[in-house]
Protein backbone atom coordinates (compact mmCIF):
# COMPACT_ATOMS: atom_id res chain seq x y z
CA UNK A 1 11.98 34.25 18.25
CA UNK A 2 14.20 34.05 21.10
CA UNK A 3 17.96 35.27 20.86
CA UNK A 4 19.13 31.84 21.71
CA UNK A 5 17.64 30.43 18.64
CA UNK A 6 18.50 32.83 15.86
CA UNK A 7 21.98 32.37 15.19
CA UNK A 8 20.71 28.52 14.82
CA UNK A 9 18.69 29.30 12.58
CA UNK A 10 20.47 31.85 10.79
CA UNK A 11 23.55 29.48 10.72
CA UNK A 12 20.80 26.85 9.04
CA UNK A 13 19.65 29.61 6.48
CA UNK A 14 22.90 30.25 5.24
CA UNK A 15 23.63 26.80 4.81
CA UNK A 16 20.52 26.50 2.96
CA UNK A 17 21.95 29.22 0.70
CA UNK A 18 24.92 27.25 0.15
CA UNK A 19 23.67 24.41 -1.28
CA UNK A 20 20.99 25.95 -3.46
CA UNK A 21 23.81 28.64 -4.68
CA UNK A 22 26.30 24.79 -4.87
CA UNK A 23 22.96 23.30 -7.11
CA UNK A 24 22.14 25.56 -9.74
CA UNK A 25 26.05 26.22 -10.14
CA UNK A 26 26.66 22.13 -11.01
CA UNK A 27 23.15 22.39 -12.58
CA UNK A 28 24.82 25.13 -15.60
CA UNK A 29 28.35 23.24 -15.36
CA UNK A 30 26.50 19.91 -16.40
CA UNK A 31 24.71 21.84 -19.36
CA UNK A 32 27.91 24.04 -20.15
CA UNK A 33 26.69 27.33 -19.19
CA UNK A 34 29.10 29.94 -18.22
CA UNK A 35 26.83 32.31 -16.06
CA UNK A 36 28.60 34.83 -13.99
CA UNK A 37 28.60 33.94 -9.91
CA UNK A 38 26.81 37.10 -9.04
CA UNK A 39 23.75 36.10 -11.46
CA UNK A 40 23.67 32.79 -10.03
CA UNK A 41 23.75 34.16 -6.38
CA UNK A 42 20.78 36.04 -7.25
CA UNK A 43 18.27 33.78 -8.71
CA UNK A 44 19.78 31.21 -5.04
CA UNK A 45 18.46 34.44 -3.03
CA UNK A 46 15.36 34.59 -4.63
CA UNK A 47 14.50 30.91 -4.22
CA UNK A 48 15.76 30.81 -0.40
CA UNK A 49 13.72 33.80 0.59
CA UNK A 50 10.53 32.20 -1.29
CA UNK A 51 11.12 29.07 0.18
CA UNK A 52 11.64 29.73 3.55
CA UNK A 53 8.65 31.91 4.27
CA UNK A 54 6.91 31.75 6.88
CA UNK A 55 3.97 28.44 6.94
CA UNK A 56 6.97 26.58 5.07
CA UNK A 57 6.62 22.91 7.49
CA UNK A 58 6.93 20.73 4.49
CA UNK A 59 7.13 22.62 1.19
CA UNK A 60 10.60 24.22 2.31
CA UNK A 61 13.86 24.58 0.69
CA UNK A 62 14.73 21.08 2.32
CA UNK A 63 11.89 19.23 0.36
CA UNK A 64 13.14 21.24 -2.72
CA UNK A 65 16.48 19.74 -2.25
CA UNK A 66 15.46 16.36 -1.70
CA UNK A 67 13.24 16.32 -4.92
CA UNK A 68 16.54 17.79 -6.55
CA UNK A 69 18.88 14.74 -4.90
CA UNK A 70 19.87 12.12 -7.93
CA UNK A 71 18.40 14.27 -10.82
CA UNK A 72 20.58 15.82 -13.38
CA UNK A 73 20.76 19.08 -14.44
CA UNK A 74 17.25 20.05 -15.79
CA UNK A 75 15.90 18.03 -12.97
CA UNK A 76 17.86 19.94 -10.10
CA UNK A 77 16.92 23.62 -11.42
CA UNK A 78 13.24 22.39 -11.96
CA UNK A 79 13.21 21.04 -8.39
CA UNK A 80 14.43 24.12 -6.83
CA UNK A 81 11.71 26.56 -8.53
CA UNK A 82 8.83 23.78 -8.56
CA UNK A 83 7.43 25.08 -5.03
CA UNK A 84 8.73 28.54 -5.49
CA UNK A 85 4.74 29.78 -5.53
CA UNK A 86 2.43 27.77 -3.50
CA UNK A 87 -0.46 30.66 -3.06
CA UNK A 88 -2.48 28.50 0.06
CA UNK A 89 0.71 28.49 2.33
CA UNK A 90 2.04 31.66 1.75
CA UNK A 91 -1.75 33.68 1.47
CA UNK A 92 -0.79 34.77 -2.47
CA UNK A 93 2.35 35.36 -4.22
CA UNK A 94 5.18 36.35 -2.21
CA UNK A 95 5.91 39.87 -3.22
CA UNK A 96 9.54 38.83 -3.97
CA UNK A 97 7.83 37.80 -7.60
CA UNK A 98 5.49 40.76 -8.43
CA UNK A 99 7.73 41.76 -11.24
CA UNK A 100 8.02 38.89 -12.81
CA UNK A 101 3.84 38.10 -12.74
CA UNK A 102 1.72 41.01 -12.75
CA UNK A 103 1.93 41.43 -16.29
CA UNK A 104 0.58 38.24 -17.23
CA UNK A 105 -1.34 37.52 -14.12
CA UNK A 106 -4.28 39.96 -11.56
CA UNK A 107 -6.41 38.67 -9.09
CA UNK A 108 -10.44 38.46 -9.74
CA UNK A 109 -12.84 38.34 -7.38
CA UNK A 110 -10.21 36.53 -4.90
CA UNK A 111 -8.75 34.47 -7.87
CA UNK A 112 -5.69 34.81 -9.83
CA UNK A 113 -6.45 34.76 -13.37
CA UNK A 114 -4.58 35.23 -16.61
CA UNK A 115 -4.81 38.44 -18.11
CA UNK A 116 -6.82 38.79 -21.51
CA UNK A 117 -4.44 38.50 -24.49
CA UNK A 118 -4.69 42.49 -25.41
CA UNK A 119 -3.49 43.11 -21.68
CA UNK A 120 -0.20 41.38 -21.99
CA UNK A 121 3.14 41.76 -24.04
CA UNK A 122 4.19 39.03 -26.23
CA UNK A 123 6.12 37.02 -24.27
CA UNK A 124 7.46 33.95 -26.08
CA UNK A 125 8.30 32.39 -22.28
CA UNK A 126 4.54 33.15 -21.47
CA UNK A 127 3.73 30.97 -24.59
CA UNK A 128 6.10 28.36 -23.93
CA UNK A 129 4.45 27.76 -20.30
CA UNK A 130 0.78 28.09 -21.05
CA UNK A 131 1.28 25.50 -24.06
CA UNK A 132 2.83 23.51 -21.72
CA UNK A 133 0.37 23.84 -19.00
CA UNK A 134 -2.33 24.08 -21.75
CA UNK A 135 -3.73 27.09 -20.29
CA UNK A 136 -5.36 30.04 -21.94
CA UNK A 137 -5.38 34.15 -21.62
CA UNK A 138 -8.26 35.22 -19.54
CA UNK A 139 -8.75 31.75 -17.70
CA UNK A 140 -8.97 31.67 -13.84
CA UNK A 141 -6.22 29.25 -12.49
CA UNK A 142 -7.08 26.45 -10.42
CA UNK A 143 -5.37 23.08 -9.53
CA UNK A 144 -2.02 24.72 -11.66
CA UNK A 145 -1.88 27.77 -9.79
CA UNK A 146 1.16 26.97 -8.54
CA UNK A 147 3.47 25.06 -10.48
CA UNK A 148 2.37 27.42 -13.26
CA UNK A 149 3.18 30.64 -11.87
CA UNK A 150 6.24 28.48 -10.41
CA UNK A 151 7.11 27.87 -14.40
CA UNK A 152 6.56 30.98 -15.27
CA UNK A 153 8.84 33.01 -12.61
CA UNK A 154 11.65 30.03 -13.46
CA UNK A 155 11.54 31.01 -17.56
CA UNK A 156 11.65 34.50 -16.79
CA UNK A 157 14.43 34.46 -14.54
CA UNK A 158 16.28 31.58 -16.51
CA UNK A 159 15.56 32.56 -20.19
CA UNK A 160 18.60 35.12 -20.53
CA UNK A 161 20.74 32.26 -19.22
CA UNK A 162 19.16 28.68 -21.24
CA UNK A 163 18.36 28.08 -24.59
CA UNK A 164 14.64 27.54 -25.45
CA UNK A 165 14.97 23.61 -25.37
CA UNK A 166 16.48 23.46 -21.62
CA UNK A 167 13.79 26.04 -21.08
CA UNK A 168 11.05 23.45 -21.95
CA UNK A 169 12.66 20.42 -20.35
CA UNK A 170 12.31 22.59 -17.19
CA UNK A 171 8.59 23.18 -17.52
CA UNK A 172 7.80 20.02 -18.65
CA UNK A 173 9.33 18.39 -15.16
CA UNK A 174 7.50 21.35 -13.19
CA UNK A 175 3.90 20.48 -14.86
CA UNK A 176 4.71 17.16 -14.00
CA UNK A 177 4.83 18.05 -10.27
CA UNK A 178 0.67 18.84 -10.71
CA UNK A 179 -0.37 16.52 -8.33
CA UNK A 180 -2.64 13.59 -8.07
CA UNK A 181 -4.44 14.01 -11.53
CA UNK A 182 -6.42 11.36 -13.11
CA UNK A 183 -6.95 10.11 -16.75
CA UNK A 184 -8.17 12.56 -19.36
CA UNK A 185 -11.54 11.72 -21.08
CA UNK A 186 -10.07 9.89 -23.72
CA UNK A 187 -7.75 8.09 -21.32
CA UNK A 188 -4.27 9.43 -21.74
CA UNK A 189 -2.65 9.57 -18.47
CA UNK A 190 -0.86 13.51 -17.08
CA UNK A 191 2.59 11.85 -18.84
CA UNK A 192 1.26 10.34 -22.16
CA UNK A 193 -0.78 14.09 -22.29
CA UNK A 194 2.63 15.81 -21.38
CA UNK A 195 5.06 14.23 -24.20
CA UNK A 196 2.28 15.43 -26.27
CA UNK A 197 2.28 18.89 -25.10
CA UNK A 198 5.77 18.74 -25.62
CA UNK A 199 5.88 17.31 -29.52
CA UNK A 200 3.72 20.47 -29.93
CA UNK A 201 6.06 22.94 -28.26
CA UNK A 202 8.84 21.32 -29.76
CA UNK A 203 7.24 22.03 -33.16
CA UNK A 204 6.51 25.62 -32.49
CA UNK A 205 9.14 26.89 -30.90
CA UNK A 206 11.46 25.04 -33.33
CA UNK A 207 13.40 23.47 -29.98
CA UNK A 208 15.06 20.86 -32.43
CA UNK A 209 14.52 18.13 -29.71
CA UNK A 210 14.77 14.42 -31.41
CA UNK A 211 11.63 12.07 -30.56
CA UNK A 212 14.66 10.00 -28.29
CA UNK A 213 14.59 13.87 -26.12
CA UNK A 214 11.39 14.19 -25.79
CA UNK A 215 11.15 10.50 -24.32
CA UNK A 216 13.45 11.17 -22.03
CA UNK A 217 12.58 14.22 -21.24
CA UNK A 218 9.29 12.83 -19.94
CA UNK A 219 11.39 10.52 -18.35
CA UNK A 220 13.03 12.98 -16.50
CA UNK A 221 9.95 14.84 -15.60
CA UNK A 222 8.24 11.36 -14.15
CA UNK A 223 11.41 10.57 -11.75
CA UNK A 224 10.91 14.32 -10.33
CA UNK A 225 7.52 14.23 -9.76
CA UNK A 226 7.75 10.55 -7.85
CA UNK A 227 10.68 11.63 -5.67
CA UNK A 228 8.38 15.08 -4.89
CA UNK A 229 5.56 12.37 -3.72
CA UNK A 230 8.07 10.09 -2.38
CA UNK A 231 6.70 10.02 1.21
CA UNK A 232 3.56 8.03 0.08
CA UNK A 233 6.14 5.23 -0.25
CA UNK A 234 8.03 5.57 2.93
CA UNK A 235 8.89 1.78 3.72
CA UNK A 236 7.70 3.16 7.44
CA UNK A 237 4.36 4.65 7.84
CA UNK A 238 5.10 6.08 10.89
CA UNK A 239 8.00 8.50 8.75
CA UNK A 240 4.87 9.32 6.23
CA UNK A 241 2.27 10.08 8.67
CA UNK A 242 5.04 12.80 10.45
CA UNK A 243 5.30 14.31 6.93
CA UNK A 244 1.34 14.29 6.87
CA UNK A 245 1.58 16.43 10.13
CA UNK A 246 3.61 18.58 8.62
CA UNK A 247 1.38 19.41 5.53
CA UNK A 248 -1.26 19.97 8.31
CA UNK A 249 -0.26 23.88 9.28
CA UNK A 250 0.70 24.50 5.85
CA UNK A 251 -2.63 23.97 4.68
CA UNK A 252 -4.37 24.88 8.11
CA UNK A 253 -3.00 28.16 9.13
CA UNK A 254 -4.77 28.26 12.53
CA UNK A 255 -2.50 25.80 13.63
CA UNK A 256 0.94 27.40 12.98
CA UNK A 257 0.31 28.71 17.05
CA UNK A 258 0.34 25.60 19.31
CA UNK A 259 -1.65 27.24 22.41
CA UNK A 260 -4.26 30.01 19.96
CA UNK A 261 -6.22 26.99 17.70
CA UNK A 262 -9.64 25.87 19.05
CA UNK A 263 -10.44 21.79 19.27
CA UNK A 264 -13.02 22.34 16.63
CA UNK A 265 -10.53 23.79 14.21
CA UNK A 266 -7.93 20.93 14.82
CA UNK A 267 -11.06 18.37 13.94
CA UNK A 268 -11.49 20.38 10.81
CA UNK A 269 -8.14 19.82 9.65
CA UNK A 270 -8.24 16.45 10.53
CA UNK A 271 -11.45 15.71 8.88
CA UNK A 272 -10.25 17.21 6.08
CA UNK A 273 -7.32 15.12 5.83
CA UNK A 274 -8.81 11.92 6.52
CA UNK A 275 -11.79 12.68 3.48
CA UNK A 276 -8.02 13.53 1.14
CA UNK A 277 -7.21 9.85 2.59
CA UNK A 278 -9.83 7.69 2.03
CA UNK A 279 -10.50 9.52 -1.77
CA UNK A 280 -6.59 9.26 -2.57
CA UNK A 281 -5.67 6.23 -5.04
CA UNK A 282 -1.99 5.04 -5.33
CA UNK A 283 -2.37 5.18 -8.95
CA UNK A 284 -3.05 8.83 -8.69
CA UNK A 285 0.13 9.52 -6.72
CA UNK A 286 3.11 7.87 -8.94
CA UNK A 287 3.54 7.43 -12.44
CA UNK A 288 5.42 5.85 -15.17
CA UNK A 289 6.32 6.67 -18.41
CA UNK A 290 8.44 3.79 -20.73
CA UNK A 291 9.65 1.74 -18.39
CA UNK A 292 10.70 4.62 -16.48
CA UNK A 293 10.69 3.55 -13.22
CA UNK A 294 10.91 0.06 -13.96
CA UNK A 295 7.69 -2.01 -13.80
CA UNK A 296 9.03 -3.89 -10.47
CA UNK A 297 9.80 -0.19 -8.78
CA UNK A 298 6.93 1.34 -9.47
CA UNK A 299 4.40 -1.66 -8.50
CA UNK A 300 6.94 -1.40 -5.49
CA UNK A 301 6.02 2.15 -4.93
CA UNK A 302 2.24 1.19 -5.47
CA UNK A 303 2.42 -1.23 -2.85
CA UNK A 304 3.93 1.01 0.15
CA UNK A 305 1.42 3.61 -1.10
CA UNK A 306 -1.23 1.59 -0.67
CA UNK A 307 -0.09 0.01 2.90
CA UNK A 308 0.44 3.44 4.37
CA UNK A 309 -2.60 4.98 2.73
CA UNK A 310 -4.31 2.27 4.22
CA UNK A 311 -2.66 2.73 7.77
CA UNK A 312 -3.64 6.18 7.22
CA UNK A 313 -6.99 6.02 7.24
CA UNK A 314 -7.73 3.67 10.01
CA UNK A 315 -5.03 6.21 12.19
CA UNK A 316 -6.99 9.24 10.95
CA UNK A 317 -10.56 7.51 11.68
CA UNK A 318 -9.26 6.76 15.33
CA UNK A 319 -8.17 10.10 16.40
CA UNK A 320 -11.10 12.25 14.16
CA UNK A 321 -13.37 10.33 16.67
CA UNK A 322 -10.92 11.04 20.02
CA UNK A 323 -10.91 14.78 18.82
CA UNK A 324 -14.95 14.97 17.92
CA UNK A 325 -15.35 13.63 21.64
CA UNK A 326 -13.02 16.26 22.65
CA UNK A 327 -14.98 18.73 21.04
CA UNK A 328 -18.71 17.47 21.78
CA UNK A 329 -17.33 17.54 25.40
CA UNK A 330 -15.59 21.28 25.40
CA UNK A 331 -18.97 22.51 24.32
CA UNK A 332 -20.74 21.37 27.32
CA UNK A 333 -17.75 23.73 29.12
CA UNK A 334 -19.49 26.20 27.14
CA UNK A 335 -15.33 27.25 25.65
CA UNK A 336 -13.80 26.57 22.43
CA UNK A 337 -10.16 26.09 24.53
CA UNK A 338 -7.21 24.39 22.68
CA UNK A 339 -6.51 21.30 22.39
CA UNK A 340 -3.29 21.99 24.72
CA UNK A 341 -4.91 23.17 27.47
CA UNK A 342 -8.03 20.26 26.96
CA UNK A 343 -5.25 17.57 26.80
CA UNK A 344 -2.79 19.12 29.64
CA UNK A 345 -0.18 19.68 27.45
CA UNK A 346 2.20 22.65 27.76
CA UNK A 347 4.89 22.35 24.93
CA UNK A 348 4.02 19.76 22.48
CA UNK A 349 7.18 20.22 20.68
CA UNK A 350 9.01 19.41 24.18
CA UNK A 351 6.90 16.82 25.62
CA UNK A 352 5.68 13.20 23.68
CA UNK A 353 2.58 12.83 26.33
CA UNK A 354 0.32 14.75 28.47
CA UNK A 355 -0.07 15.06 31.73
CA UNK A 356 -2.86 13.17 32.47
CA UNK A 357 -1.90 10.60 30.18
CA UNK A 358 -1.10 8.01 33.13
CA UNK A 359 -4.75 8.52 34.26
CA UNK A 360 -6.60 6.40 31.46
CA UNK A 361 -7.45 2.97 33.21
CA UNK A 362 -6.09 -0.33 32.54
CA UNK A 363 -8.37 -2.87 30.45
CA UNK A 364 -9.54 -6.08 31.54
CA UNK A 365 -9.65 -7.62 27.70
CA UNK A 366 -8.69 -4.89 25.50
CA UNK A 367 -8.86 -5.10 21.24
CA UNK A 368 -6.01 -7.04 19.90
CA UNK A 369 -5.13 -6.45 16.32
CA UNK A 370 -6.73 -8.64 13.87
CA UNK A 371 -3.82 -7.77 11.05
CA UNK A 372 -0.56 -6.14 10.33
CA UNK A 373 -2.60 -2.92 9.74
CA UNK A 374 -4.17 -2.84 12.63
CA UNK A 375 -1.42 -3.08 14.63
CA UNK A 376 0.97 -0.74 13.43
CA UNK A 377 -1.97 1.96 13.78
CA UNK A 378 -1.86 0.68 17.71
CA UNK A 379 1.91 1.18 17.53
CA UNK A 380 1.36 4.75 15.75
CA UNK A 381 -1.16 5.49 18.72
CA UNK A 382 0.49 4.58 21.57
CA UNK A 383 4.37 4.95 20.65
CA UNK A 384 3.74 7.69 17.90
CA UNK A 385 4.42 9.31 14.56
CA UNK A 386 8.69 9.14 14.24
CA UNK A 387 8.83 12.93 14.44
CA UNK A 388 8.16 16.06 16.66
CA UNK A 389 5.60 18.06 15.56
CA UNK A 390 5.41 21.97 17.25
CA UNK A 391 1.78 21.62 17.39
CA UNK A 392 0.72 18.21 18.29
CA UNK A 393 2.52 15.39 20.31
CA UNK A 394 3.56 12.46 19.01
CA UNK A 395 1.51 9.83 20.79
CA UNK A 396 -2.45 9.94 21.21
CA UNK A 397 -3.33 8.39 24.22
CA UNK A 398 -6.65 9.00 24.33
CA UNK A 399 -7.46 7.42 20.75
CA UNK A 400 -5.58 4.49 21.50
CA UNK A 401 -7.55 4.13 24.73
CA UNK A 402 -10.48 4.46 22.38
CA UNK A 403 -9.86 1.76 20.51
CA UNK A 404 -8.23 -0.82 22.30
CA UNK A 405 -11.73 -0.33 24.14
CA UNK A 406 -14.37 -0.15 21.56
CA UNK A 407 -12.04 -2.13 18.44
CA UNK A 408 -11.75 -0.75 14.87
CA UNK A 409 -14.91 -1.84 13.26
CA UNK A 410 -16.87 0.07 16.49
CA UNK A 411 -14.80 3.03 15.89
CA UNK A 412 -15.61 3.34 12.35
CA UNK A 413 -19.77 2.99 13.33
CA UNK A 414 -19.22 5.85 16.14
CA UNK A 415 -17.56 7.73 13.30
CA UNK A 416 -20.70 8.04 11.77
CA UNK A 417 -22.69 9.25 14.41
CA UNK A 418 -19.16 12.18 15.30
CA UNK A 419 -19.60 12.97 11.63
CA UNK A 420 -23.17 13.82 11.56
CA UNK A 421 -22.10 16.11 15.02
CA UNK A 422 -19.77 17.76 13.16
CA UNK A 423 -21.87 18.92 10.59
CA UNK A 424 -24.12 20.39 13.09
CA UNK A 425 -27.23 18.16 12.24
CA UNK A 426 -26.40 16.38 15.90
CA UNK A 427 -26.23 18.25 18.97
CA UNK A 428 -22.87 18.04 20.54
CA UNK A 429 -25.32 16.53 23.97
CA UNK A 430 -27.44 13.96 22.29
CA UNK A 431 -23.72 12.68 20.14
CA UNK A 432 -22.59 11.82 23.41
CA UNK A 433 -25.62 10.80 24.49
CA UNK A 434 -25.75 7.86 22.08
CA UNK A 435 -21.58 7.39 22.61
CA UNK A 436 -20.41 4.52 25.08
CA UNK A 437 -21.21 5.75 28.46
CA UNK A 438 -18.19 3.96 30.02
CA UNK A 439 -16.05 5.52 27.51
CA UNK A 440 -17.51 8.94 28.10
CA UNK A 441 -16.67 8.52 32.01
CA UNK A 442 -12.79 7.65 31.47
CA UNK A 443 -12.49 10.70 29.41
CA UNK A 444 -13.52 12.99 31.54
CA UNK A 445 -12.30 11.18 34.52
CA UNK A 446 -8.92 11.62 32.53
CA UNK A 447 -9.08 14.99 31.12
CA UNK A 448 -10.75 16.88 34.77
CA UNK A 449 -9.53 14.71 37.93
C-alpha cells in the first residue's frame, strides 16, 4: 500500500464504520431497544474488521449493506452478520471470533466440526441455531459452514441485547442466505423446510410467535436472501458478469496478485466457474414463500436469471477456450508466465486492452450473431464487463477474435478437445495440433511480433 492511497482508504473505512454503527442503531430503535452507544460501537467494530479482511472483492461490508438496503429491522442486523464468517475467503475463522466459537466448534482433520455434546456448555443460543440449521453435536460442517458459524457469533454477541424471538427471526433470515439448495427428498423447498424449523423452535423455546409471525418471518428471510443473490437478476449482464469477476479472487486466492498467477491457474478458475454456470438453475437461486415476492417479480427475477446465466455460459465457453490456447501455447515456451506478461498487459486495473491488442487481423466475413444472446456476449468481448477488475481487463480481444472467426457452435466443439488438454489426457502439442491452424498463426503472430 502506497501512502497516497491510505488515507483513501482509511477515509472509506471509517465511513464504512459509520453506516454499519448508523444500521444496527435504527435496527434496535425500530425494535425499541435501548442499548448503550458504546455496546453498539462494539459489535459495528467487530463486523467492519471481519468484513473488510483481506480477499473481501465481493463478500465485503458493501454487499452486506446492500443486502441490508429496504429490510427492516431483523433484516438489517441479519444482513450485516450473514457474511461475517466465510472460512474459503478468509483461510478459517478470523481470529476476531475465537471466543465466541471454540467452545462449540475445533477443526478435524482440516474440517471444522461441532464438538461432541459432553465437550460443550449448555448454551440455549447454541440450541436455538443448530435447530435452526438442523445440525447436530459432533457433525462436520459443510455447505452451512458459514452462515452457521455466522448465526452463531450474531446470537452470542446479540443475546444480552434481544429477546429469544428477535433472536430466531435473525437466524432464520441468515439460514436462508444458504445458497443455491434444492428440494428435500420429500419435496419441501429450503423455505417451506425453514417455517418448519421455525414452528419447532417456536415451540421449544416458548418464543410466543403467532402462526401470522412465523409467515412473515419467512417472508422476511426470503426478501434477504433474494436481494443477497440479486446480481443473478441484474437487468444488464454485463453489471453481473463484473460481480462474477469479483467472486473470482475470493474463491481463487492465486489471483488476488495481478503479475504472480500462472495462465494455467487463471484457466482453473475459469473452468471452474463456467462448470458452477452451466450446473446453476434459476430456480435454485431465488425463492418465494406466500406470495412473497409476488408471482410477476419473481418469474421476473427467473427470467433475467436465466438470460444472464445463459450469456454466461456462452462468455465463459469463449474465453476458457482463448485461455486453454494461451496455456497449450506457454507450454511450448517451456514457462508457466502470467497471463499479464502472455497478453502484454502491465496494469490491468489501469488499462481496458493490451498492447498488442491492435495486432489481431481484420476478417474478411467474420460470425455475425444469430440471436440477442449471441450478441451481447460479442459486446461483453469486445467492449467488456461494466467494471474494472485489478486482475483482469475488461475486454478480451483475443476470444472475441476467436469467435467472430470460428462462430459459437465451433467454439463449443474446440471446447471439447481444450477440455480433454486440460485434464492432461491431451498433450498441450497434439491440442493444438488438431486446433485451426490459421487461428493458431494470428495468436502467436499477436502475442510475439
Amino acid at each position: 500500500m502506497t501512502a497516497s492511497t491510505r488515507p483513501l482508504n482509511n477515509q472509506i473505512k471509517s465511513a464504512g464504520e459509520q453506516q454499519c454503527l448508523d444500521y444496527l442503531s435504527w435496527a434496535m430503535q425500530q425494535l425499541q431497544v435501548d442499548v448503550a452507544p458504546q455496546t453498539l460501537k462494539q459489535i459495528s467494530g467487530l463486523i467492519v474488521q471481519c468484513m473488510t479482511a483481506p480477499g473481501r472483492y465481493f463478500h465485503s461490508l458493501q454487499h452486506s449493506f446492500d443486502v441490508a438496503n429496504g429490510g427492516d429491522a431483523i433484516e438489517a442486523i441479519a444482513a450485516l452478520f450473514h457474511d461475517l464468517v466465510y472460512v474459503q475467503i478468509d483461510g478459517g475463522v478470523n481470529a476476531l471470533l475465537d471466543d465466541r466459537l471454540q467452545p462449540f466448534v475445533q477443526q478435524v482433520r482440516g474440517r471444522l466440526q461441532l464438538r461432541d455434546a459432553a465437550e460443550m456448555p449448555k448454551d440455549p443460543g447454541f440450541e436455538l441455531v443448530i435447530t435452526l440449521f438442523d445440525v447436530q453435536p459432533g457433525q462436520h460442517l459443510a455447505l452451512e459452514q458459514n452462515e452457521f458459524l455466522s448465526a452463531l457469533v450474531a446470537v452470542q454477541w446479540l443475546r444480552p441485547i434481544l429477546g429469544w424471538a428477535e433472536l430466531a427471526q435473525i437466524v432464520a433470515c441468515i439460514e436462508a442466505t444458504i445458497p443455491f439448495r434444492p428440494p428435500s427428498p420429500t419435496g419441501l423447498l429450503p423455505s417451506d423446510q425453514l417455517y418448519h424449523k421455525l414452528s419447532l423452535v417456536n415451540h421449544q423455546f416458548n418464543l410466543g410467535l403467532t402462526q401470522a409471525e412465523i409467515v412473515q418471518a419467512i417472508q422476511r428471510a426470503v426478501r434477504l436472501i433474494n436481494r443477497d443473490v440479486a446480481n443473478f437478476a441484474d437487468p444488464e449482464a454485463a453489471i453481473f458478469l463484473s460481480y462474477t469477476w469479483r467472486l473470482l479472487p475470493e474463491l481463487n486466492p492465486c489471483l488476488r496478485g495481478c503479475s504472480t498467477y500462472s495462465i494455467r491457474e487463471y484457466r482453473h478458475a475459469l473452468e471452474k466457474t463456467t462448470s458452477f454456470m452451466h450446473f446453476l438453475d434459476p430456480g435454485l437461486i431465488f425463492r418465494q414463500f406466500h406470495d412473497e415476492p409476488s408471482s410477476q417479480h419473481y418469474q421476473d427475477m427467473l427470467n433475467r436469471a436465466h438470460k444472464n446465466l445463459s450469456v454466461a455460459c456462452l462468455y465463459l465457453n469463449v474465453k476458457l477456450l482463448a485461455i486453454g490456447i494461451l496455456e497449450a501455447l506457454s507450454i511450448q515456451l517451456g514457462d508457466t508466465i502470467p497471463p499479464v506478461k502472455l497478453g502484454g498487459i502491465e496494469i490491468p486495473a489501469a488499462s481496458h486492452e493490451s498492447v498488442w491488442q491492435g495486432r489481431l487481423p481484420q476478417l474478411d466475413a467474420p460470425y455475425l450473431a444469430k440471436d440477442a444472446i449471441e450478441q451481447e456476449v460479442m459486446e461483453l468481448l469486445e467492449i467488456g464487463r461494466a467494471q474494472d477488475s485489478n486482475f483482469d481487463i475488461k475486454k478480451s480481444p483475443l476470444a472475441a477474435f476467436l469467435v467472430r472467426y470460428l462462430g459459437f457452435c465451433a467454439v463449443e466443439d474446440c471446447l471439447g478437445q481444450a477440455k480433454t488438454f486440460f485434464q492432461g489426457s491431451l498433450p498441450a502439442e497434439e491440442f493444438l495440433a488438431e486446433t485451426d491452424q490459421t487461428l493458431i498463426k494470428v495468436f502467436k503472430e499477436a502475442i510475439w511480433r
